[in-house]
Structure formats: C-alpha cells, structure tokens
PDB file of N, CA and C in Angstrom:
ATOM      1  N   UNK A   1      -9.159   1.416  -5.082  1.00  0.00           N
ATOM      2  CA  UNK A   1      -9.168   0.855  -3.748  1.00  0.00           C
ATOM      3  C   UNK A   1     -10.380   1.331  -2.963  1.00  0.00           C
ATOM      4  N   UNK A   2     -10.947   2.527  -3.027  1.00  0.00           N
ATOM      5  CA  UNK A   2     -12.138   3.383  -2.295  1.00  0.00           C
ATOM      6  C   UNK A   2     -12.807   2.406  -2.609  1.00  0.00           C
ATOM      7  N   UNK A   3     -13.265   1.490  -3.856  1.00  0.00           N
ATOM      8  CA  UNK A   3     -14.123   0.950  -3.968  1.00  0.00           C
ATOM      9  C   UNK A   3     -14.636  -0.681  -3.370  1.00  0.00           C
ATOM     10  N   UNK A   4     -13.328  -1.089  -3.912  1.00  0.00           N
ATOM     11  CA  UNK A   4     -12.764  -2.641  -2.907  1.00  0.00           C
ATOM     12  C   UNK A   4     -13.077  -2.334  -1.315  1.00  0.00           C
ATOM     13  N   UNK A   5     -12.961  -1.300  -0.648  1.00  0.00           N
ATOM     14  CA  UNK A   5     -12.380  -1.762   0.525  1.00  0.00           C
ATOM     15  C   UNK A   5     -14.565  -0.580   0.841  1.00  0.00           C
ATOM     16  N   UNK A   6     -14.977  -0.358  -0.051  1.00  0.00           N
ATOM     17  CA  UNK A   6     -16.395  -0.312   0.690  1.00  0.00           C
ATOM     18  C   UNK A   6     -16.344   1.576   1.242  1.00  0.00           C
ATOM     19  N   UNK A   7     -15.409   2.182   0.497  1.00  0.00           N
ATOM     20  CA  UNK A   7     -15.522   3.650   1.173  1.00  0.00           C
ATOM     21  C   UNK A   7     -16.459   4.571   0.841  1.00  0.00           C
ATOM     22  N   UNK A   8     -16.943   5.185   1.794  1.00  0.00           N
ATOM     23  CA  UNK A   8     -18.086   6.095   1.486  1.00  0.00           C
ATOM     24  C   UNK A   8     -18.344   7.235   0.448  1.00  0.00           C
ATOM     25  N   UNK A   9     -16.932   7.657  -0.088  1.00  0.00           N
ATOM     26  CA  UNK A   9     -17.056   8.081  -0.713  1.00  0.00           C
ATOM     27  C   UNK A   9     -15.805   8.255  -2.001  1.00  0.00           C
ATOM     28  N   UNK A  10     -16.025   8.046  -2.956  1.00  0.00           N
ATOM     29  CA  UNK A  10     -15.051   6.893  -4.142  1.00  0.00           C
ATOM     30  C   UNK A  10     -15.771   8.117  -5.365  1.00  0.00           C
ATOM     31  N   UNK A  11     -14.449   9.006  -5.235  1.00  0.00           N
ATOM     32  CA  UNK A  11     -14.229   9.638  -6.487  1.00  0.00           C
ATOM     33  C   UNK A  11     -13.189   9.595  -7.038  1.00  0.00           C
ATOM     34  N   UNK A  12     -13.354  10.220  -8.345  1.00  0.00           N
ATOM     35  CA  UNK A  12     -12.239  10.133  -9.315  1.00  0.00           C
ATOM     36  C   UNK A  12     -11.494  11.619  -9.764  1.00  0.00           C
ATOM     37  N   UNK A  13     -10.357  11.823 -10.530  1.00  0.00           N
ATOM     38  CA  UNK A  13     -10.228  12.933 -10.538  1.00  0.00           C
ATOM     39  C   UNK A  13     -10.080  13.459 -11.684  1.00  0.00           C
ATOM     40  N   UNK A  14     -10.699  14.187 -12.545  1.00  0.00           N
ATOM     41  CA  UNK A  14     -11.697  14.264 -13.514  1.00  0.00           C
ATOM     42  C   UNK A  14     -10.619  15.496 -14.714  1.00  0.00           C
ATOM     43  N   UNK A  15      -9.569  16.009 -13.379  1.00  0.00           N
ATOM     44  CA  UNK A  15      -9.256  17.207 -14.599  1.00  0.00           C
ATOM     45  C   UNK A  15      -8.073  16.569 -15.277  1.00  0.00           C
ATOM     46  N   UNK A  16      -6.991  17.898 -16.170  1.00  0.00           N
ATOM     47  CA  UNK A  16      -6.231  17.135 -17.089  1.00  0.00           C
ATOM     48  C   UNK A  16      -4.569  18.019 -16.222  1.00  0.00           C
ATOM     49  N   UNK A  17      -4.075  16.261 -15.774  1.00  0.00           N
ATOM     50  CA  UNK A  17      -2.687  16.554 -15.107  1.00  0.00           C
ATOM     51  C   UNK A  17      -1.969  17.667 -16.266  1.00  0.00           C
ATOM     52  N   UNK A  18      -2.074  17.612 -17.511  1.00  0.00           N
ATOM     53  CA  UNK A  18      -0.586  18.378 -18.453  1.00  0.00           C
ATOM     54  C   UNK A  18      -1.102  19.813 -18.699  1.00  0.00           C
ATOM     55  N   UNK A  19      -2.540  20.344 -17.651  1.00  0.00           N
ATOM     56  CA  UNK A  19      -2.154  21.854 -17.365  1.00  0.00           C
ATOM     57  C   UNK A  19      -2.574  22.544 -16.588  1.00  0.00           C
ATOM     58  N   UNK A  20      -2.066  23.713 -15.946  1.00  0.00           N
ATOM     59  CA  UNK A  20      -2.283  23.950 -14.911  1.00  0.00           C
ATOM     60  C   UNK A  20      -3.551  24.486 -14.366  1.00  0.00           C
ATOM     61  N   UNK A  21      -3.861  24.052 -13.212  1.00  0.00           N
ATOM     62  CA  UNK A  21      -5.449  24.070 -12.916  1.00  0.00           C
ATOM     63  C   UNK A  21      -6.163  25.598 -12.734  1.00  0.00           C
ATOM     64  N   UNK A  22      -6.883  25.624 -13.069  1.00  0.00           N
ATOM     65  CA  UNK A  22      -7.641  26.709 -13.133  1.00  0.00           C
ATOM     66  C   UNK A  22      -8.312  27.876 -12.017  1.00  0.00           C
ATOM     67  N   UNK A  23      -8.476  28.633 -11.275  1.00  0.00           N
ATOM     68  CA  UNK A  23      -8.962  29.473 -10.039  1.00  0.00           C
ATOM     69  C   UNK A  23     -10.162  28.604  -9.614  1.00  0.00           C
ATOM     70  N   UNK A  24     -11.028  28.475 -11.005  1.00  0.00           N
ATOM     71  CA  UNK A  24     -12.039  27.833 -10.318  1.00  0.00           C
ATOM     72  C   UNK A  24     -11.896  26.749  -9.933  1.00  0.00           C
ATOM     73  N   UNK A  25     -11.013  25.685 -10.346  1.00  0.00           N
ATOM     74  CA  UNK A  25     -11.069  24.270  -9.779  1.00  0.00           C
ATOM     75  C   UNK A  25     -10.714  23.980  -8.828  1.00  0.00           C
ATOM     76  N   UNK A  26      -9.506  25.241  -8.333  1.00  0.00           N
ATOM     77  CA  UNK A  26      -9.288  24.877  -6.876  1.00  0.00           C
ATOM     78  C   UNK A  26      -9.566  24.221  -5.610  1.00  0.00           C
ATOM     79  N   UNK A  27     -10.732  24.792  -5.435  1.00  0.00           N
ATOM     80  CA  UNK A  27     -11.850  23.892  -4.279  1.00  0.00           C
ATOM     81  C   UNK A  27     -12.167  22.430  -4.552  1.00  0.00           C
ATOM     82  N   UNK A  28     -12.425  21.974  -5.957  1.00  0.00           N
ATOM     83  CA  UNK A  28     -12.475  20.599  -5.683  1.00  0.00           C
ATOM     84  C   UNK A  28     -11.352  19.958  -6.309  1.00  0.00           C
ATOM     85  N   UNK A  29     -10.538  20.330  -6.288  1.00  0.00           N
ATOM     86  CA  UNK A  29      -9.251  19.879  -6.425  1.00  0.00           C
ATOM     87  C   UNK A  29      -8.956  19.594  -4.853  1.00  0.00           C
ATOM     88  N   UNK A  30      -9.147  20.758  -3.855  1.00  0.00           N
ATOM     89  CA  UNK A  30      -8.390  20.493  -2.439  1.00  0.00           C
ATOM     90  C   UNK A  30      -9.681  19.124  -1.720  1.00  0.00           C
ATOM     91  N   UNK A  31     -11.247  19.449  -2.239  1.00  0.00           N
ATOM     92  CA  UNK A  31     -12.089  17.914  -2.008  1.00  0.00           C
ATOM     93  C   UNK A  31     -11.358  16.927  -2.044  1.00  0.00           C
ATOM     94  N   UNK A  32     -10.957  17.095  -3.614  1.00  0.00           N
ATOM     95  CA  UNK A  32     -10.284  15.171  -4.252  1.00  0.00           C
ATOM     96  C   UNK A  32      -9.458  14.867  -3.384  1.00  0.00           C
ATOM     97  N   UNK A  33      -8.530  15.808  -3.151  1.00  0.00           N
ATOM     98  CA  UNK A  33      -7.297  15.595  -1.730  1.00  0.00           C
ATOM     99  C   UNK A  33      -7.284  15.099  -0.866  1.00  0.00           C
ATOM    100  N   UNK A  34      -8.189  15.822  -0.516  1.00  0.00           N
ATOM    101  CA  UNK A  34      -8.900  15.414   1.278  1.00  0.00           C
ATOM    102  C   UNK A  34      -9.069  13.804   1.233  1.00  0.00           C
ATOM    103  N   UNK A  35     -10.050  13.790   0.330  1.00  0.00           N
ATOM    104  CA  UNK A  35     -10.943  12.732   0.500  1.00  0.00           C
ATOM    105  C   UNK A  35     -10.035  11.164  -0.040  1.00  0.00           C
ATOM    106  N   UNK A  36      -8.648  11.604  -1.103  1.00  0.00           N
ATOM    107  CA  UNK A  36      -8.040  10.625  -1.150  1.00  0.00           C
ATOM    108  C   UNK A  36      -6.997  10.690  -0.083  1.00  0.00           C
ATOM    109  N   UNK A  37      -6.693  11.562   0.498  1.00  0.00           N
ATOM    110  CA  UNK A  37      -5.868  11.189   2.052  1.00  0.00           C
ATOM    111  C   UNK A  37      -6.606  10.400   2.433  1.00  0.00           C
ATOM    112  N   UNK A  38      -8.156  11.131   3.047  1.00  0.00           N
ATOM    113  CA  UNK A  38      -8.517  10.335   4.248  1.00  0.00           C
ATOM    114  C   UNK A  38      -8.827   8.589   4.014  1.00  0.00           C
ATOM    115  N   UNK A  39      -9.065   8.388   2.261  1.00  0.00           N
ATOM    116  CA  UNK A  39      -9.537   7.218   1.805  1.00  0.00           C
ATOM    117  C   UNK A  39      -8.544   6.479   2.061  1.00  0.00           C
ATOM    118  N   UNK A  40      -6.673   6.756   1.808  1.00  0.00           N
ATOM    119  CA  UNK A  40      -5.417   6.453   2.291  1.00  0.00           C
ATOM    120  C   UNK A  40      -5.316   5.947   3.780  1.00  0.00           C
ATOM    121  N   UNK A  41      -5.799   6.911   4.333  1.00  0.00           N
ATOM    122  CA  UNK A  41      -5.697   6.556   6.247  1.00  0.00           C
ATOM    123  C   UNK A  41      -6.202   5.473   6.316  1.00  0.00           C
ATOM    124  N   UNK A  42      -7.549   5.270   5.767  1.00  0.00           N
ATOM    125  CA  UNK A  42      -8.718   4.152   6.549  1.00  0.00           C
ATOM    126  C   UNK A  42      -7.946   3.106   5.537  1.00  0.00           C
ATOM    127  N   UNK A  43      -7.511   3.111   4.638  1.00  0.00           N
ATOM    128  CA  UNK A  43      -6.429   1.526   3.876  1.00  0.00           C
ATOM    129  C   UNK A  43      -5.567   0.903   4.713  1.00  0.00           C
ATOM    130  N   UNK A  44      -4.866   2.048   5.048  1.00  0.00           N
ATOM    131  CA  UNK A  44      -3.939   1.892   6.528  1.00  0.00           C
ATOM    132  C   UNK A  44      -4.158   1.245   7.496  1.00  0.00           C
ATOM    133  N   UNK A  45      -5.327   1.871   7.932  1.00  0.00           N
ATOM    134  CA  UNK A  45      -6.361   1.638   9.329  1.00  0.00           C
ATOM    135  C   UNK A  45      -6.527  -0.115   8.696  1.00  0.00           C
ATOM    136  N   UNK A  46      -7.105  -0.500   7.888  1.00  0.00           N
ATOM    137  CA  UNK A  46      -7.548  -1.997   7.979  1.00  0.00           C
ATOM    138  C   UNK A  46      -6.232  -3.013   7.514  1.00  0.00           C
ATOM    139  N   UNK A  47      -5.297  -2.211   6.891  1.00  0.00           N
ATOM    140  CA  UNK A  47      -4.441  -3.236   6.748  1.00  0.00           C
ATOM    141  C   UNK A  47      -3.228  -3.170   7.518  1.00  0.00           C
ATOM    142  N   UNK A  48      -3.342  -2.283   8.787  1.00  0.00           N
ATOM    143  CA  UNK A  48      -2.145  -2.226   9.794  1.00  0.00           C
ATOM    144  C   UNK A  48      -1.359  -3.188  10.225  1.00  0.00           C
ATOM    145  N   UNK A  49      -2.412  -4.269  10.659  1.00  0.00           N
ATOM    146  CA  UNK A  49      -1.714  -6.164  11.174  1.00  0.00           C
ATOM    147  C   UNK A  49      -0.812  -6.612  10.120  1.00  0.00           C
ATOM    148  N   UNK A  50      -1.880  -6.873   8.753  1.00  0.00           N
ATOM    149  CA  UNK A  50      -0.358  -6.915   7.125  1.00  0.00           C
ATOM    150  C   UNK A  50       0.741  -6.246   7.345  1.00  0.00           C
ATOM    151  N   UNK A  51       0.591  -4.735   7.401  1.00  0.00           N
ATOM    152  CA  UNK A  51       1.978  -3.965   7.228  1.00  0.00           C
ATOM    153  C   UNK A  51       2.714  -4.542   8.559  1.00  0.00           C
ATOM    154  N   UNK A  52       2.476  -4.721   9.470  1.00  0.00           N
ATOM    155  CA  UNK A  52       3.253  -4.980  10.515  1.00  0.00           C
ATOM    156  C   UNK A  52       3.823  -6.376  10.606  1.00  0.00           C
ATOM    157  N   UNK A  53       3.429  -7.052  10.390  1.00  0.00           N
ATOM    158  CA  UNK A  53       3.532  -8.065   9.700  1.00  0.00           C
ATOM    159  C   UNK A  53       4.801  -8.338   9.122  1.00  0.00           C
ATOM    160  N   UNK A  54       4.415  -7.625   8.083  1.00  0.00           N
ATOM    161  CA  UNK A  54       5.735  -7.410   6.651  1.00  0.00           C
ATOM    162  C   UNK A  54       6.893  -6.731   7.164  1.00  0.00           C
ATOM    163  N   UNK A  55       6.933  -5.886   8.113  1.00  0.00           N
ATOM    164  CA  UNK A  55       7.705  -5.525   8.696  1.00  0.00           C
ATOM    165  C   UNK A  55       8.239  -6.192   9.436  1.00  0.00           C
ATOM    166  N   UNK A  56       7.816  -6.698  10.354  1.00  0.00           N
ATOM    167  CA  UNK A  56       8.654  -7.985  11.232  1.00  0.00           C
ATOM    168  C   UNK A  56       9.284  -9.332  10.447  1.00  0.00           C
ATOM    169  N   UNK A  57       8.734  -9.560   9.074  1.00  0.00           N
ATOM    170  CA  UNK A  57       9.177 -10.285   8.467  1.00  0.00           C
ATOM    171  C   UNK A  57      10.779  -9.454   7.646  1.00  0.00           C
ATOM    172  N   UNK A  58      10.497  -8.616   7.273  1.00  0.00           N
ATOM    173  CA  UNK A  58      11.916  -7.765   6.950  1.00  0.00           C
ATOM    174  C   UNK A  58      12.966  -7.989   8.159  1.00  0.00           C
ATOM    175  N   UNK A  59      12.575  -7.622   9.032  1.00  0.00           N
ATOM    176  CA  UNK A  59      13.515  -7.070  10.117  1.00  0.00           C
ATOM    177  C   UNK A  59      14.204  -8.315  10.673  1.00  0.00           C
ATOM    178  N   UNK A  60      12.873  -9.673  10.779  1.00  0.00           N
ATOM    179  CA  UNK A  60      13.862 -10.764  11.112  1.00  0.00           C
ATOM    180  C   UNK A  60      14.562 -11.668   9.983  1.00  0.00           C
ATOM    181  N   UNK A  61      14.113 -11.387   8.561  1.00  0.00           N
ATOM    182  CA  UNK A  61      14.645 -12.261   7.483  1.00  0.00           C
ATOM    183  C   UNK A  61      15.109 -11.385   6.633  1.00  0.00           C
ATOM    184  N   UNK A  62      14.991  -9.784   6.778  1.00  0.00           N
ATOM    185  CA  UNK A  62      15.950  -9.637   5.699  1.00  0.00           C
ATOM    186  C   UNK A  62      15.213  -9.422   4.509  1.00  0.00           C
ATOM    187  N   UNK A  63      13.523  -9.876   4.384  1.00  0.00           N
ATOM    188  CA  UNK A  63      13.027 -10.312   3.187  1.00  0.00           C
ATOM    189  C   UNK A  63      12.270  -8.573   3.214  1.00  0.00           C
ATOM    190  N   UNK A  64      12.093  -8.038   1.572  1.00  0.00           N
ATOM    191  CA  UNK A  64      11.216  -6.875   1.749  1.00  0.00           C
ATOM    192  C   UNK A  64      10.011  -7.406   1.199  1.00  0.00           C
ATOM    193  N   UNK A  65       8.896  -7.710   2.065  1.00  0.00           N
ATOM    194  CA  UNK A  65       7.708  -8.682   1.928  1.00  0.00           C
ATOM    195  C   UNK A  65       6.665  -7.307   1.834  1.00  0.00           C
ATOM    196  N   UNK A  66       6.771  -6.351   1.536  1.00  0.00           N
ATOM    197  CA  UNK A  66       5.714  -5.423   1.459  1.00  0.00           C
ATOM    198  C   UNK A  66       4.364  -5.594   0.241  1.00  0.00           C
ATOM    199  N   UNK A  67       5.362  -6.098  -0.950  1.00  0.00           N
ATOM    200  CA  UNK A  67       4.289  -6.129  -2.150  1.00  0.00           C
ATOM    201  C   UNK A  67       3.921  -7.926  -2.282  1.00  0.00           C
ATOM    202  N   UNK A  68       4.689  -8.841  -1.339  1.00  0.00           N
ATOM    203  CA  UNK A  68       4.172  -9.756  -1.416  1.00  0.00           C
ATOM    204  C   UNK A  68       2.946 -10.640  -1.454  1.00  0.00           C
ATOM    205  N   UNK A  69       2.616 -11.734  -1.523  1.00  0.00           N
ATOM    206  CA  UNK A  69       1.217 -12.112  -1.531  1.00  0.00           C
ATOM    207  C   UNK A  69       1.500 -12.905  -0.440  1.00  0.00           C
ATOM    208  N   UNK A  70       0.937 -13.760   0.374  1.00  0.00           N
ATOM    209  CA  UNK A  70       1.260 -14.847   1.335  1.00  0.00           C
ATOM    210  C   UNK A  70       2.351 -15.904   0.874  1.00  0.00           C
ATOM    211  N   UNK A  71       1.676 -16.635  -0.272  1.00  0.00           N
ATOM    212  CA  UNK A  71       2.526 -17.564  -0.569  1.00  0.00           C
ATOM    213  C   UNK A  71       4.585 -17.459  -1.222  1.00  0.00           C
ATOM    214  N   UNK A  72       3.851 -16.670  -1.591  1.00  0.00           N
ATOM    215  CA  UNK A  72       5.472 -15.010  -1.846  1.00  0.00           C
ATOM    216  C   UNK A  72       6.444 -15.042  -0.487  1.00  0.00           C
ATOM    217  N   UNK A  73       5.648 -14.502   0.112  1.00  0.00           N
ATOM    218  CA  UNK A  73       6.217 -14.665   1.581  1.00  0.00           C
ATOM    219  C   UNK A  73       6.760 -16.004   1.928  1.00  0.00           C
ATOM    220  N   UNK A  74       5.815 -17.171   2.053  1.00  0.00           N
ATOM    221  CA  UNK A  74       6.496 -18.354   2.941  1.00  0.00           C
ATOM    222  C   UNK A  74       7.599 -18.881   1.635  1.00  0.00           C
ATOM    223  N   UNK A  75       7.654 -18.938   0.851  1.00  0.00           N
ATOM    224  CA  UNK A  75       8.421 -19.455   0.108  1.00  0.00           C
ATOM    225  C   UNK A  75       9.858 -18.674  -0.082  1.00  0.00           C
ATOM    226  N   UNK A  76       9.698 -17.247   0.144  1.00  0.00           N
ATOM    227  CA  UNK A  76      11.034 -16.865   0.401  1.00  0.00           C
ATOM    228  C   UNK A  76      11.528 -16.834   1.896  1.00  0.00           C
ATOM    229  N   UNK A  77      10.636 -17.073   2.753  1.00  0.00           N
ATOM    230  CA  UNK A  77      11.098 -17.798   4.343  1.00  0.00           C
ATOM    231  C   UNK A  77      11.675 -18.995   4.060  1.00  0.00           C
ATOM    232  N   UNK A  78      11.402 -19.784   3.475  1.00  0.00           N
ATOM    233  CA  UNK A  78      11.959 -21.179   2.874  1.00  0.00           C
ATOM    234  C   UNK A  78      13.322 -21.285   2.203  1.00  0.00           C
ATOM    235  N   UNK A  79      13.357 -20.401   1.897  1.00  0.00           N
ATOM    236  CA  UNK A  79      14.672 -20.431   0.721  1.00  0.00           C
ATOM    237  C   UNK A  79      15.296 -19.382   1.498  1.00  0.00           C
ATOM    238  N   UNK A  80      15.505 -18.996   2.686  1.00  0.00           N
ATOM    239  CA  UNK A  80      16.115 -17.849   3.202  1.00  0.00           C
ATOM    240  C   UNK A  80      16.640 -18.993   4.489  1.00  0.00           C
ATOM    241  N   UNK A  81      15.691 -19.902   5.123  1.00  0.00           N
ATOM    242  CA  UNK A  81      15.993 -20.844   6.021  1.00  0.00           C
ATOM    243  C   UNK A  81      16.634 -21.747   5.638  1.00  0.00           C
ATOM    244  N   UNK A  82      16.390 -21.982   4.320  1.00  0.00           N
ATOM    245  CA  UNK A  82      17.233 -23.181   3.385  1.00  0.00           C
ATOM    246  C   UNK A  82      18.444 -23.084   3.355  1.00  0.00           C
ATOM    247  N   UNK A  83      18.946 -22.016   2.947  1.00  0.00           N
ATOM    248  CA  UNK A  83      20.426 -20.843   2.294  1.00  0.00           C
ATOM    249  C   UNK A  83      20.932 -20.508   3.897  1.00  0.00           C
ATOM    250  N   UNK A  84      20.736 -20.802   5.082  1.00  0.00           N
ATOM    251  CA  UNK A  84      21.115 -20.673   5.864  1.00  0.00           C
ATOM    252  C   UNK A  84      21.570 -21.934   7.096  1.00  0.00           C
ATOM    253  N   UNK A  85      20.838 -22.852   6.502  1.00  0.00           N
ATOM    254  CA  UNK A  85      20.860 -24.234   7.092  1.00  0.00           C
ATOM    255  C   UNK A  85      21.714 -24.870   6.259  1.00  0.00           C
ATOM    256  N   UNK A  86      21.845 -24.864   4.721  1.00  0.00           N
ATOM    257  CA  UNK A  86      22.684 -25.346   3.995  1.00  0.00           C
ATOM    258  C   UNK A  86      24.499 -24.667   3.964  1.00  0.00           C
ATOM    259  N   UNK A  87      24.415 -23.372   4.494  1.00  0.00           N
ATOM    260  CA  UNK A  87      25.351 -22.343   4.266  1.00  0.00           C
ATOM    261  C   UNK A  87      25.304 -22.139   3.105  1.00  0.00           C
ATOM    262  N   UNK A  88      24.617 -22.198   2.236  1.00  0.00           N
ATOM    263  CA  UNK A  88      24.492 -21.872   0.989  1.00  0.00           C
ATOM    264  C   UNK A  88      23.878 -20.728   0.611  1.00  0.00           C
ATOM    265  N   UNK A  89      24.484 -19.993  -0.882  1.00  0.00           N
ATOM    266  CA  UNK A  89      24.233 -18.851  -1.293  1.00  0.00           C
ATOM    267  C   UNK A  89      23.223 -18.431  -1.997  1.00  0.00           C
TER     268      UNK A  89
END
C-alpha cells in the first residue's frame, strides 16, 4: 500500500518472523514500526470519506460494506430494498 498510495517512505521488513530478534535489530525493527504505523495513519487519512461511508451504509442497511467494492455495495442496497419491499427473505 506505501507504494500505491505514493508514501515517502515504503519499506519492507527484511528479518525472519520464526525467531527471535536479535539486540542488534532492535532499532530498526522499532523504524519498520514507526514508519508502518505512520504509513497506516496517512491510509486512513485519505480514505476517511470511504470508511465513513461504509459505515453509514452498515448502520442504515445492516450491510458490512467495509471490504466492498462500489458495485458490491449498490447491489446489496438492492437486494436489501428488494427483501424489504417484497417482505421477502
């Protein structure tokens, strides 16, 4: 995502998860951290309107539209308005 979304700085994390990290790696172990929080925040930061969004779509339909795509979305607005206009299940 660092890379898609244009972030300044898009690293990877280089050591091996199955053992435990070493004295020296410490420090850029707590870098990689940092820098994938803060890379986390600014994802946040540009896709706040989406998440909110998806949220108001939950809250008034019921639907959990978080991993949806758009068309995902209107089509289960459709079939949620459908199933409710029809009384159907």
């Amino acid at each position: 995502m660092q890379v898609t979304m244009q972030y300044p700085n898009v690293q990877e994390y280089d050591g091996d998860f199955n053992r435990n990290a070493q004295d020296s790696e410490i420090d850029n172990i707590i870098s990689y951290n940092i820098n994938d929080v803060n890379s986390t925040n600014q994802l946040l930061l540009l896709n706040q309107k989406n998440i909110d969004l998806r949220i108001g779509i939950h809250n008034e339909y019921g639907i959990n539209a978080m991993s949806m795509d758009g068309v995902g979305i209107g089509n289960e607005i459709l079939k949620t308005k459908y199933l409710q206009a029809t009384n159907k299940k």
